[in-house]
N, C-alpha and C. Protein backbone atom coordinates (compact mmCIF):
# COMPACT_ATOMS: atom_id res chain seq x y z
N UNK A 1 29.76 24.23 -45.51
CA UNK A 1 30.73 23.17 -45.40
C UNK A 1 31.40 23.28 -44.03
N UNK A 2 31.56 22.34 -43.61
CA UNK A 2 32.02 22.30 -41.88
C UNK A 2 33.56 21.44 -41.87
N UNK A 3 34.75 21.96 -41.52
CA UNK A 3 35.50 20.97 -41.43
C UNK A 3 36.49 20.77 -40.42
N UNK A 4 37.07 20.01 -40.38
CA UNK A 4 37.72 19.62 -38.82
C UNK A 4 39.11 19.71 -39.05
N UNK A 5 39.81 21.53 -39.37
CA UNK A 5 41.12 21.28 -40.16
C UNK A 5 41.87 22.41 -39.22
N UNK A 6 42.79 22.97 -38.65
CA UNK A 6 43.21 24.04 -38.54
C UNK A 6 44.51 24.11 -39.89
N UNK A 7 44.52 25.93 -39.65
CA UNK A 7 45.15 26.13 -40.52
C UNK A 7 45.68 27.40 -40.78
N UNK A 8 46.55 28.28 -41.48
CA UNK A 8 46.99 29.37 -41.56
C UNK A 8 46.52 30.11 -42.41
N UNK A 9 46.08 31.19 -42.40
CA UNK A 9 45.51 32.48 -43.63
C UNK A 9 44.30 31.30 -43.72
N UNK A 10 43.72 32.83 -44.78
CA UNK A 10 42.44 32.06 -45.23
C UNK A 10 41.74 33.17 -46.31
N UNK A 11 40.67 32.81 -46.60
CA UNK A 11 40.50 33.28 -47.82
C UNK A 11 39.59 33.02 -48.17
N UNK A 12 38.22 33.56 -49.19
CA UNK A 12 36.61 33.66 -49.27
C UNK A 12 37.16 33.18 -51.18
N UNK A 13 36.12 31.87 -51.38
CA UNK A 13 36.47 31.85 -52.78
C UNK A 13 34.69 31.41 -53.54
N UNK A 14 33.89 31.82 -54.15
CA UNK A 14 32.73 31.01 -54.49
C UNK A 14 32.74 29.66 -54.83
N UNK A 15 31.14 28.98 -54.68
CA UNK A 15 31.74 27.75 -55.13
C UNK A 15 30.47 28.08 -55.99
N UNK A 16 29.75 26.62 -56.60
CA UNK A 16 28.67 26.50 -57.46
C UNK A 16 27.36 27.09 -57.35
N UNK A 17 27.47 26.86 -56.50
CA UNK A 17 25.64 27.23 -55.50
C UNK A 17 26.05 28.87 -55.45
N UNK A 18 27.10 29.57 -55.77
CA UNK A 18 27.46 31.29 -55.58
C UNK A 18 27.72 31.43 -54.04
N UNK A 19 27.14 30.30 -53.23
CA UNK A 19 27.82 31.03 -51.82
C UNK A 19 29.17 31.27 -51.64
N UNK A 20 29.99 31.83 -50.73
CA UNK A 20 31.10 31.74 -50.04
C UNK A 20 31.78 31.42 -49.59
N UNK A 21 32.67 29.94 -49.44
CA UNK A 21 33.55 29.49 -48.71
C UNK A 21 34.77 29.81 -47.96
N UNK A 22 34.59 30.00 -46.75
CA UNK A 22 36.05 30.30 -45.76
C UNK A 22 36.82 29.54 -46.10
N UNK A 23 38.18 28.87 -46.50
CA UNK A 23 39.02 28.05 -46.55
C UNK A 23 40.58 28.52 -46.38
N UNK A 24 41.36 27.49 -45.83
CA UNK A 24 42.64 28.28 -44.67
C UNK A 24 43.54 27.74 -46.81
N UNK A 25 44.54 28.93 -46.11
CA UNK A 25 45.69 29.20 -47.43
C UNK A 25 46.60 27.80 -46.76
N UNK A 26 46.98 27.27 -45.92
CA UNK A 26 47.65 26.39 -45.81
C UNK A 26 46.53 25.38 -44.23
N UNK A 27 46.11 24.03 -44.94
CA UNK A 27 45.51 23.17 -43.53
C UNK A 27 46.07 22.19 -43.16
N UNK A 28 45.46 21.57 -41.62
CA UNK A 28 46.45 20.45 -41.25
C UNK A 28 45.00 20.02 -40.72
N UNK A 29 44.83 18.10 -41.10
CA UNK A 29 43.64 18.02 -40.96
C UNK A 29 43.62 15.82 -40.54
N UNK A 30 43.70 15.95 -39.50
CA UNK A 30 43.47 14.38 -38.78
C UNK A 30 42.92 13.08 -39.69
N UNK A 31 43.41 12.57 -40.39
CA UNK A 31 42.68 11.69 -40.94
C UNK A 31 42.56 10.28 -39.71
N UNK A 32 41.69 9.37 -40.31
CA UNK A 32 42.04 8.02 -39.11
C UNK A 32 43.37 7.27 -39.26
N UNK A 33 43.44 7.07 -39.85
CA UNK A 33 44.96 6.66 -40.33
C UNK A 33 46.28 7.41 -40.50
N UNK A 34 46.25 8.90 -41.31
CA UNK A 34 47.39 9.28 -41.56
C UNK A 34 46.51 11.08 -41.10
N UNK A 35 47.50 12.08 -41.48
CA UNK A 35 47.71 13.67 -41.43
C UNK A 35 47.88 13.85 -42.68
N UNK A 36 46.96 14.82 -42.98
CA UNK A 36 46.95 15.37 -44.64
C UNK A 36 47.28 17.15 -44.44
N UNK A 37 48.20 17.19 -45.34
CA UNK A 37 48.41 18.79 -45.36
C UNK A 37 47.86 19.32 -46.60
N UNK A 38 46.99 20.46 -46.54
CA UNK A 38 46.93 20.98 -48.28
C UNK A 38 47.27 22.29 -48.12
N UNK A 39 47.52 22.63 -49.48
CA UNK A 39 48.02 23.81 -50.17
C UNK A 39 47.17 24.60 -50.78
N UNK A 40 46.56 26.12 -50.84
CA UNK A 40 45.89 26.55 -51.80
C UNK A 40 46.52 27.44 -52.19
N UNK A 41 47.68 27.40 -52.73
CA UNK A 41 49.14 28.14 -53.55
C UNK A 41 49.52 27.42 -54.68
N UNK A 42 49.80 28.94 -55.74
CA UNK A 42 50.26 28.09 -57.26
C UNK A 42 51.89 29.18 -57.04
N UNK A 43 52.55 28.50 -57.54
CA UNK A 43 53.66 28.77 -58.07
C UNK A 43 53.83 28.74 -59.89
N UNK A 44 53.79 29.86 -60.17
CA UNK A 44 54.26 30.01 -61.60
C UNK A 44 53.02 29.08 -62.38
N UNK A 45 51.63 28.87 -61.73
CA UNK A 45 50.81 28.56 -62.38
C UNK A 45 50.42 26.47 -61.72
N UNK A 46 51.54 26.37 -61.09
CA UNK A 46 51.32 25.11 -60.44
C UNK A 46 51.05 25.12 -59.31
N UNK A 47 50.43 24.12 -58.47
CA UNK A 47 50.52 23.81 -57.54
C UNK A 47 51.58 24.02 -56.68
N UNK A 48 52.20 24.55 -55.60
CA UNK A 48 53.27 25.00 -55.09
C UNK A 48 54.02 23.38 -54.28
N UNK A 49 53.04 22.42 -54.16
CA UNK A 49 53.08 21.45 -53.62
C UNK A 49 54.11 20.37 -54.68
N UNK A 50 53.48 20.75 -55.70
CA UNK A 50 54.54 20.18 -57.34
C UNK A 50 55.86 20.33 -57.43
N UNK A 51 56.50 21.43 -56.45
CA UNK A 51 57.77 21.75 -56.25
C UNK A 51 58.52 20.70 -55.64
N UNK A 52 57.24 19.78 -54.40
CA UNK A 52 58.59 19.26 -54.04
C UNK A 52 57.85 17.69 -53.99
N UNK A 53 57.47 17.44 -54.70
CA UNK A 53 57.21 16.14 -54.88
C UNK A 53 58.55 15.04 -54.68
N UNK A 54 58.21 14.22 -54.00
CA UNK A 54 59.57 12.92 -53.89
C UNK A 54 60.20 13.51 -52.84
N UNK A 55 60.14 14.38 -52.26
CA UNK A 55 61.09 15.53 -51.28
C UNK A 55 60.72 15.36 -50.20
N UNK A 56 59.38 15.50 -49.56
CA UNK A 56 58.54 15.64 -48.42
C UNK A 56 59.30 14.24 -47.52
N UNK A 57 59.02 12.88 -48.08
CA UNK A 57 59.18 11.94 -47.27
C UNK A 57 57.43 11.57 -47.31
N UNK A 58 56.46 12.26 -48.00
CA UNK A 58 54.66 11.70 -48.07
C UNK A 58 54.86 10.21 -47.89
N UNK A 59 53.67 9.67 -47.68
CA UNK A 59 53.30 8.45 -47.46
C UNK A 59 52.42 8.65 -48.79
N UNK A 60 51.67 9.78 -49.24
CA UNK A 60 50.86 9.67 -50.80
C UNK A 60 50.78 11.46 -50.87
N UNK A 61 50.55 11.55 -52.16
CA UNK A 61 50.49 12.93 -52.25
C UNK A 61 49.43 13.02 -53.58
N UNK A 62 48.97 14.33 -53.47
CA UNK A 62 48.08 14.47 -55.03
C UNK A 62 47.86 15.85 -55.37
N UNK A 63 47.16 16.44 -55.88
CA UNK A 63 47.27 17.86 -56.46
C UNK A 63 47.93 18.89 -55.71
N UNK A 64 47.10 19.06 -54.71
CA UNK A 64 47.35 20.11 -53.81
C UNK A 64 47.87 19.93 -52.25
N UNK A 65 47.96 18.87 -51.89
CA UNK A 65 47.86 17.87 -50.57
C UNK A 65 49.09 16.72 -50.35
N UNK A 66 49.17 16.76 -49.49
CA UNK A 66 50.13 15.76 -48.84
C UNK A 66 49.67 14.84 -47.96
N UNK A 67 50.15 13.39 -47.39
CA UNK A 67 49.76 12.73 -46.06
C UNK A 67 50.92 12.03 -45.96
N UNK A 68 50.62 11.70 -44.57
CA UNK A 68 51.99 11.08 -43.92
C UNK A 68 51.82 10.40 -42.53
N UNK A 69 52.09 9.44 -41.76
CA UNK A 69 51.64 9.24 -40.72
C UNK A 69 52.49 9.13 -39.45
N UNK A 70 53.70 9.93 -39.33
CA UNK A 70 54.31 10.09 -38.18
C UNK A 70 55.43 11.38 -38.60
N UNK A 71 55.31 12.63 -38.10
CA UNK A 71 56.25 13.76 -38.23
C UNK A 71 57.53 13.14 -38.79
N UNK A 72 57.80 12.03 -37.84
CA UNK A 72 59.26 11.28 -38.14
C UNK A 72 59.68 11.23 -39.64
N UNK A 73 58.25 10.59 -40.36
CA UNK A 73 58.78 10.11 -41.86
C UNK A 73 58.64 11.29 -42.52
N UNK A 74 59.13 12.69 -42.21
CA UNK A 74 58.59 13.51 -42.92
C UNK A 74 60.42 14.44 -43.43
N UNK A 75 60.67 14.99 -44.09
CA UNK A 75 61.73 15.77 -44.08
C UNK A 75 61.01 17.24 -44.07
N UNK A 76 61.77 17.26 -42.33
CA UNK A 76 61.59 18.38 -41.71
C UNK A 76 62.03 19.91 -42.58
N UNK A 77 63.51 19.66 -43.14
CA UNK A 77 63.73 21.23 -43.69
C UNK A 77 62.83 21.20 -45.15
N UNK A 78 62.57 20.28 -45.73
CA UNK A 78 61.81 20.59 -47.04
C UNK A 78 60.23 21.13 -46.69
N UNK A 79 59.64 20.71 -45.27
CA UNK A 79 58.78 21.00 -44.89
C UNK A 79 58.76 22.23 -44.84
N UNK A 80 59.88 22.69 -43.93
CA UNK A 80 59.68 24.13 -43.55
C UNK A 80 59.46 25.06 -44.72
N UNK A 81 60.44 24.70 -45.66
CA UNK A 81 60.79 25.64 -46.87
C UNK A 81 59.32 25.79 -47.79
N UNK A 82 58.78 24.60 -47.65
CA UNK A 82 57.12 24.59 -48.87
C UNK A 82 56.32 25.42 -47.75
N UNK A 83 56.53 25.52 -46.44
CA UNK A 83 55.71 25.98 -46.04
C UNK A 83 55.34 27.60 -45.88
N UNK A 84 56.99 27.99 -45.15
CA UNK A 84 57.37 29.02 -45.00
C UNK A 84 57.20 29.77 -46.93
N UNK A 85 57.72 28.87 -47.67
CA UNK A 85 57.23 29.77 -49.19
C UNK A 85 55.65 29.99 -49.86
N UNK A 86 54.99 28.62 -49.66
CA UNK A 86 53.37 29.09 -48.70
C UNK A 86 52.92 30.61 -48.89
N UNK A 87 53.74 30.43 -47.54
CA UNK A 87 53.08 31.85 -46.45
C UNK A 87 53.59 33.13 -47.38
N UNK A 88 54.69 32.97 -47.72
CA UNK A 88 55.19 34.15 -48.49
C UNK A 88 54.51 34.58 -50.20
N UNK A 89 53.90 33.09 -50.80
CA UNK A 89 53.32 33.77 -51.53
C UNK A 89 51.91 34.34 -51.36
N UNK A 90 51.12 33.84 -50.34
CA UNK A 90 50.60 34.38 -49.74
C UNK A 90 50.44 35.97 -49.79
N UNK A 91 51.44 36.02 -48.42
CA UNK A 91 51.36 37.72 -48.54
C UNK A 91 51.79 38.51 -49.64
N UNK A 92 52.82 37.95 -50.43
CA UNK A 92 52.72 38.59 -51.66
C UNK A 92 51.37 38.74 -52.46
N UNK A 93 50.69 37.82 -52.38
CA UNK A 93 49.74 37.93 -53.61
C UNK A 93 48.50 36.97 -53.06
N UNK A 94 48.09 38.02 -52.58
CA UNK A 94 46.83 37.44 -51.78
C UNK A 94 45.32 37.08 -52.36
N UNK A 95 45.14 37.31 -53.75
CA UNK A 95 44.22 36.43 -54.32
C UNK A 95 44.50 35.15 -55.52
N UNK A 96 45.90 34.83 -54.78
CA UNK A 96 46.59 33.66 -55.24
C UNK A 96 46.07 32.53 -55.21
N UNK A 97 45.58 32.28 -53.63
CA UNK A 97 44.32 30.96 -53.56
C UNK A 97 43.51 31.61 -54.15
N UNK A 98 42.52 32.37 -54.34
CA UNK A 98 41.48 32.73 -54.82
C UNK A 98 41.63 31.75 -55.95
N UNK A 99 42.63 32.49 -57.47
CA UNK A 99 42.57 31.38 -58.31
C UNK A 99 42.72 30.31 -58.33
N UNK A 100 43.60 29.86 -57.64
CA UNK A 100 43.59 28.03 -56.93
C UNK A 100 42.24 27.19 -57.11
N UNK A 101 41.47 27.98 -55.83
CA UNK A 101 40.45 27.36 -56.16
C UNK A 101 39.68 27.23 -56.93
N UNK A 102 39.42 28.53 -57.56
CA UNK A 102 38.55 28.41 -58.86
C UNK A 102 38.83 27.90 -60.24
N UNK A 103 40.27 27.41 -60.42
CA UNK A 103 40.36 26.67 -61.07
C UNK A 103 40.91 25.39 -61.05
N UNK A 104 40.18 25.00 -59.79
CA UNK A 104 40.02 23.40 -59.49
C UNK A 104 38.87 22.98 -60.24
């Protein structure tokens, strides 16, 4: 799988076929129209992204992911906080995405 995303941490999860997928713990990824952010963090078994639904300022949002199409419409400190808590569960508990993904 090839994709056109940067992103922070990362993390090896199988998919169907048993190979390996690289995929970043937090991406930022160009759409033609809008910027999509995703999440591969659960909080207490959710989506960490579920925390702040209605909060962000999104233009659309869905499981794990966000979009939006100008920094402007975005609320900057709620940003920081999903993000920066992200990263922290992260290093706390680093096969956190692991289950994420596998139970997508």
């Amino acid at each position: 799988m090839r994709l056109k995303m940067i992103g922070y941490g990362q993390f090896r999860y199988a998919v169907r076929s048993g190979k390996q997928v690289l995929w970043p713990v937090i991406g930022l990824a160009l759409q033609k129209n809008y910027i999509s952010l995703y999440f591969a963090v659960t909080f207490q078994g959710r989506p960490v992204t579920a925390l702040y639904t209605g909060r962000l300022g999104a233009l659309r949002a869905g499981r794990n992911n966000f979009s939006f199409e100008r920094f402007s419409d975005l609320d900057a400190d709620a940003l920081e906080t999903l993000v920066t808590r992200s990263a922290e569960i992260f290093e706390a508990e680093p096969d956190n995405p692991v289950r994420y993904k596998q139970s997508s």
